[in-house]
Protein backbone atom coordinates (compact mmCIF):
# COMPACT_ATOMS: atom_id res chain seq x y z
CA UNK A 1 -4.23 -32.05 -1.59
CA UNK A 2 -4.18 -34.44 1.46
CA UNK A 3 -0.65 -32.92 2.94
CA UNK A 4 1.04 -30.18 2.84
CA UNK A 5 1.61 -26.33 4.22
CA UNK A 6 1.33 -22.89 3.57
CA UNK A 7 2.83 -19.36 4.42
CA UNK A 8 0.77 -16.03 4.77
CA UNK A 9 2.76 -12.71 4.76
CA UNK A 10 1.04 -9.30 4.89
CA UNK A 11 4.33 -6.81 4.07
CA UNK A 12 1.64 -4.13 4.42
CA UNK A 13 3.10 -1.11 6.86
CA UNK A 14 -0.15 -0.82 8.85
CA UNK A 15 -0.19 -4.80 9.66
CA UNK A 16 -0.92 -5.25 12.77
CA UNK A 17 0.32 -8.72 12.73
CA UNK A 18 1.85 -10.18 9.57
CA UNK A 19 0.53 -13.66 9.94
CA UNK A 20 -3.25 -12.69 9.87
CA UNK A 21 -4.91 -11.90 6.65
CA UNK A 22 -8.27 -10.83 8.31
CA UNK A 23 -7.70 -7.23 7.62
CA UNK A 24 -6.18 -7.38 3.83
CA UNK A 25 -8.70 -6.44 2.18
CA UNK A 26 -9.95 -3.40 3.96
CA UNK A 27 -7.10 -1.45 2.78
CA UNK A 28 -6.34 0.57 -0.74
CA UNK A 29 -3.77 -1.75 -1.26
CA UNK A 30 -1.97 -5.07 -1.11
CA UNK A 31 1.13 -6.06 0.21
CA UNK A 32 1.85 -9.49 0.86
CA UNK A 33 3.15 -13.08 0.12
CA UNK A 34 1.32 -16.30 0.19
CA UNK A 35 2.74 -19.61 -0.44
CA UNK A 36 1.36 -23.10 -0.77
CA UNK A 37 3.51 -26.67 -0.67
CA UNK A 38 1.57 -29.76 -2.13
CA UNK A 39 3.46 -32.45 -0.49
CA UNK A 40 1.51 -34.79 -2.63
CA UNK A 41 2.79 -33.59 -5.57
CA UNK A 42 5.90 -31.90 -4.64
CA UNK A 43 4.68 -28.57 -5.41
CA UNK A 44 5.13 -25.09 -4.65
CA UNK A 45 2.73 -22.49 -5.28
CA UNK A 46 4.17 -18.52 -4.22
CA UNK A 47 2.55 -15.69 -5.21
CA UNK A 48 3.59 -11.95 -4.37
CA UNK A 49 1.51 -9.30 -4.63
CA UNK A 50 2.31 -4.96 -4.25
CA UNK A 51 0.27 -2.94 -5.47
């Protein structure tokens, strides 16, 4: 993939701030939304996760 974007979305209550993932993991569990655009291929990739 040459071009394209993507969108990070942690829904999690005790998110400090939504747009960084740097603290996802360190929690019992996983609230967010991630998506990816391919603009090469016209593409788009979204995955949601609660657990």
């Amino acid at each position: 993939m040459e071009s394209g974007c993507y969108f990070f979305q942690d829904r999690h209550r005790e998110a400090e701030d939504p747009g960084d993932p740097s603290n996802l993991f360190s929690r019992n569990a996983y609230n967010f939304t991630a998506a990816l655009y391919d603009a090469g291929s016209e593409t788009l990739y979204y995955y949601e996760l609660d657990t």
